[in-house]
Protein backbone atom coordinates (compact mmCIF):
# COMPACT_ATOMS: atom_id res chain seq x y z
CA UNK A 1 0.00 0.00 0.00
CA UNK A 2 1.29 3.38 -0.62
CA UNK A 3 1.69 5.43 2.55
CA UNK A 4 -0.33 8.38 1.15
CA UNK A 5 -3.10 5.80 1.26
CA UNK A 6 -2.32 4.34 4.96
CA UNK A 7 -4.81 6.47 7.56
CA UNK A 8 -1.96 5.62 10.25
CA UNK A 9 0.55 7.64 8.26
CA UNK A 10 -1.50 10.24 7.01
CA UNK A 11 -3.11 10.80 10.73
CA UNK A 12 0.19 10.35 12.63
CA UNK A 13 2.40 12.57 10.48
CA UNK A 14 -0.47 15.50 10.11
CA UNK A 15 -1.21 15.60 14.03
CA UNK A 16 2.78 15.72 14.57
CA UNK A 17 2.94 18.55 12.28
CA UNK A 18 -0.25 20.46 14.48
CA UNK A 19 1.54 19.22 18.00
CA UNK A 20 4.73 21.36 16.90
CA UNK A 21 3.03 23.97 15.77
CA UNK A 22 0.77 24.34 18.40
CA UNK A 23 3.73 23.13 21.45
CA UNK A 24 5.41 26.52 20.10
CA UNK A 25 2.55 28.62 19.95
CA UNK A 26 1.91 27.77 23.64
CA UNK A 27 5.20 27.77 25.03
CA UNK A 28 5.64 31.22 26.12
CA UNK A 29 3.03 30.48 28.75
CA UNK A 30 4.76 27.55 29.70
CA UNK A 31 1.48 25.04 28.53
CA UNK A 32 1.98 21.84 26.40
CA UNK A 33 -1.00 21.21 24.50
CA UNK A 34 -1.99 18.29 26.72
CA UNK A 35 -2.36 20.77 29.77
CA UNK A 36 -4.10 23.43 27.17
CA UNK A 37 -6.71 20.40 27.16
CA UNK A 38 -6.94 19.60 30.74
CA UNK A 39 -7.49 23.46 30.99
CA UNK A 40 -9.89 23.87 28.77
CA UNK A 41 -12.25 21.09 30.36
CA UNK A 42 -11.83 23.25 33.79
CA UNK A 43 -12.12 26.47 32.20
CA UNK A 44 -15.58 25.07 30.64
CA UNK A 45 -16.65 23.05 33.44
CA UNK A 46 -14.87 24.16 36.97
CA UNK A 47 -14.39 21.68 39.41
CA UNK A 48 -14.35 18.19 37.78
CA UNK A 49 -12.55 14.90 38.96
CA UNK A 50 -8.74 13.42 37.46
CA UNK A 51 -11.20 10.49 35.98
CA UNK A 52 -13.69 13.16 34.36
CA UNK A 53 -10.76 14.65 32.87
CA UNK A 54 -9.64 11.50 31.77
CA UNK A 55 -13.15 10.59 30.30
CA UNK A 56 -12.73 14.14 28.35
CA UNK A 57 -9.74 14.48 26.82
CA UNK A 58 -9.19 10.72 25.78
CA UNK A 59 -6.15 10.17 28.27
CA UNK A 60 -5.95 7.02 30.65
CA UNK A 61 -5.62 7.64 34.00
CA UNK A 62 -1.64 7.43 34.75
CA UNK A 63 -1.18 9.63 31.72
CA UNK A 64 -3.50 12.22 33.12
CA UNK A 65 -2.15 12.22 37.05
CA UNK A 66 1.54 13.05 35.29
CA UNK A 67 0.07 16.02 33.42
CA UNK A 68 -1.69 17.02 36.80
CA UNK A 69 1.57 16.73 38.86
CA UNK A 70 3.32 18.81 36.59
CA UNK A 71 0.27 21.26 36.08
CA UNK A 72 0.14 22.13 40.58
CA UNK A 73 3.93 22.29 40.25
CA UNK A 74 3.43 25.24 37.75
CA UNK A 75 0.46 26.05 39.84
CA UNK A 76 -1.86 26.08 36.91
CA UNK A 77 -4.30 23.86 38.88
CA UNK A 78 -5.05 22.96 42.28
CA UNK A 79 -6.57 19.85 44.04
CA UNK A 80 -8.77 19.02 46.76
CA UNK A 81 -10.57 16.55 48.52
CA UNK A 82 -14.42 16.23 47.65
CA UNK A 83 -16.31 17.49 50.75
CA UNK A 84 -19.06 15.31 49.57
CA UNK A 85 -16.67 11.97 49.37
CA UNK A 86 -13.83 12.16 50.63
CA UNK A 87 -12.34 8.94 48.96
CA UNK A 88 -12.62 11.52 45.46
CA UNK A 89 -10.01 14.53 44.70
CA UNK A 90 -11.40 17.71 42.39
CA UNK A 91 -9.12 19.80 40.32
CA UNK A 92 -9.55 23.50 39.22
CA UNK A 93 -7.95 26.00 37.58
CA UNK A 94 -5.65 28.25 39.37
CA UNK A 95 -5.98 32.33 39.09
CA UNK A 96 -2.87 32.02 37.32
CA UNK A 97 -4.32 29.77 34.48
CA UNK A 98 -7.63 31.89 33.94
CA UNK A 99 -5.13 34.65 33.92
CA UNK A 100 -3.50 33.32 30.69
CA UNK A 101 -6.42 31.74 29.65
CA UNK A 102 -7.82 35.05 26.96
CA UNK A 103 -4.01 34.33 25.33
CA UNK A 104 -4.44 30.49 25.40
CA UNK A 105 -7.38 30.56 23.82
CA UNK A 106 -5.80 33.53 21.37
CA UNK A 107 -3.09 30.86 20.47
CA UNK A 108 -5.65 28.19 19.95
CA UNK A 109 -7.78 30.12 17.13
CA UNK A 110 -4.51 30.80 15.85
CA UNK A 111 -3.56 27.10 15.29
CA UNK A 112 -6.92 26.06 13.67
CA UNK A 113 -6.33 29.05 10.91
CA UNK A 114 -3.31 28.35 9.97
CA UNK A 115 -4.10 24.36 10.16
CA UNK A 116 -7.12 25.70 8.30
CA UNK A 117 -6.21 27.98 5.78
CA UNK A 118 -6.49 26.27 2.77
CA UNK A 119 -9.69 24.61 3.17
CA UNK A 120 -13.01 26.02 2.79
CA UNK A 121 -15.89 26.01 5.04
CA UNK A 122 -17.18 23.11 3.85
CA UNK A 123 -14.22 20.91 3.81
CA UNK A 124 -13.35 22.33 7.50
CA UNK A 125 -16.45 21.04 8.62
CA UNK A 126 -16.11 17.31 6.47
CA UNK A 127 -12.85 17.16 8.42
CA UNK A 128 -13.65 18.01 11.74
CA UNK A 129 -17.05 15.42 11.29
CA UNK A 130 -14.69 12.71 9.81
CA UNK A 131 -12.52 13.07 12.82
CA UNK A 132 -15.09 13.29 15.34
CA UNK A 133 -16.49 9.88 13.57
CA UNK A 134 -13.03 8.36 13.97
CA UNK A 135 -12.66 9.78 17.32
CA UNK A 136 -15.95 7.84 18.35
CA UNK A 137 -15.27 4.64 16.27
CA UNK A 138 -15.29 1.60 18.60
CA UNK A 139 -12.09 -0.59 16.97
């Protein structure tokens, strides 16, 4: 098969291309683009649990405790125990994170135009639906 026909090439080597692009455009505020995500679910939602998080940005659990470690060390989040279970810990977003958050988000519409640029509406949305669909695909 030729690799411009293989949907592990073509997806692997287009989402490295957007994960450089987008690790620069965040790196002055000291964000990867896995913590923009974690972010983005508490800037959205508030106070949500490391498994929520998990559920929402597609990351298994010991992948998503790292990012938090590394997110209170740059206190960009906090954690705290559930007053109504104590057996569950709640993260939310520090002052400092909402504080970047208007230039996060800045960066972030920034990405999907230049990612997007030479598509028109229409094939922006076919992509973003055929990636959703793949996204949701049980294989």
């Amino acid at each position: 098969m030729e690799l411009k026909n293989c949907m592990n090439f073509l997806l692997s080597v287009s989402q490295n291309k957007v994960f450089k692009y987008f690790s620069k455009l965040l790196e002055e505020y000291g964000v990867t683009p896995a913590q923009y995500g974690v972010l983005n679910c508490l800037w959205k939602e508030g106070r949500l649990s490391p498994k929520k998080i998990g559920e929402m940005v597609f990351l298994e659990a010991p992948t998503v405790s790292g990012i938090l470690d590394k997110m209170q060390k740059a206190d960009l989040i906090e954690r705290s125990v559930d007053p109504n279970n104590r057996r569950n810990v709640l993260v939310t977003a520090t002052p400092k994170s909402y504080g970047m958050k208007e230039n996060i988000e800045s960066a972030t519409s920034n990405l999907n135009t230049m990612v997007l640029q030479d598509l028109s509406e229409n094939e922006q949305n076919v992509l973003k639906k055929a990636l959703e669909t793949i996204i949701k695909s049980d294989f």
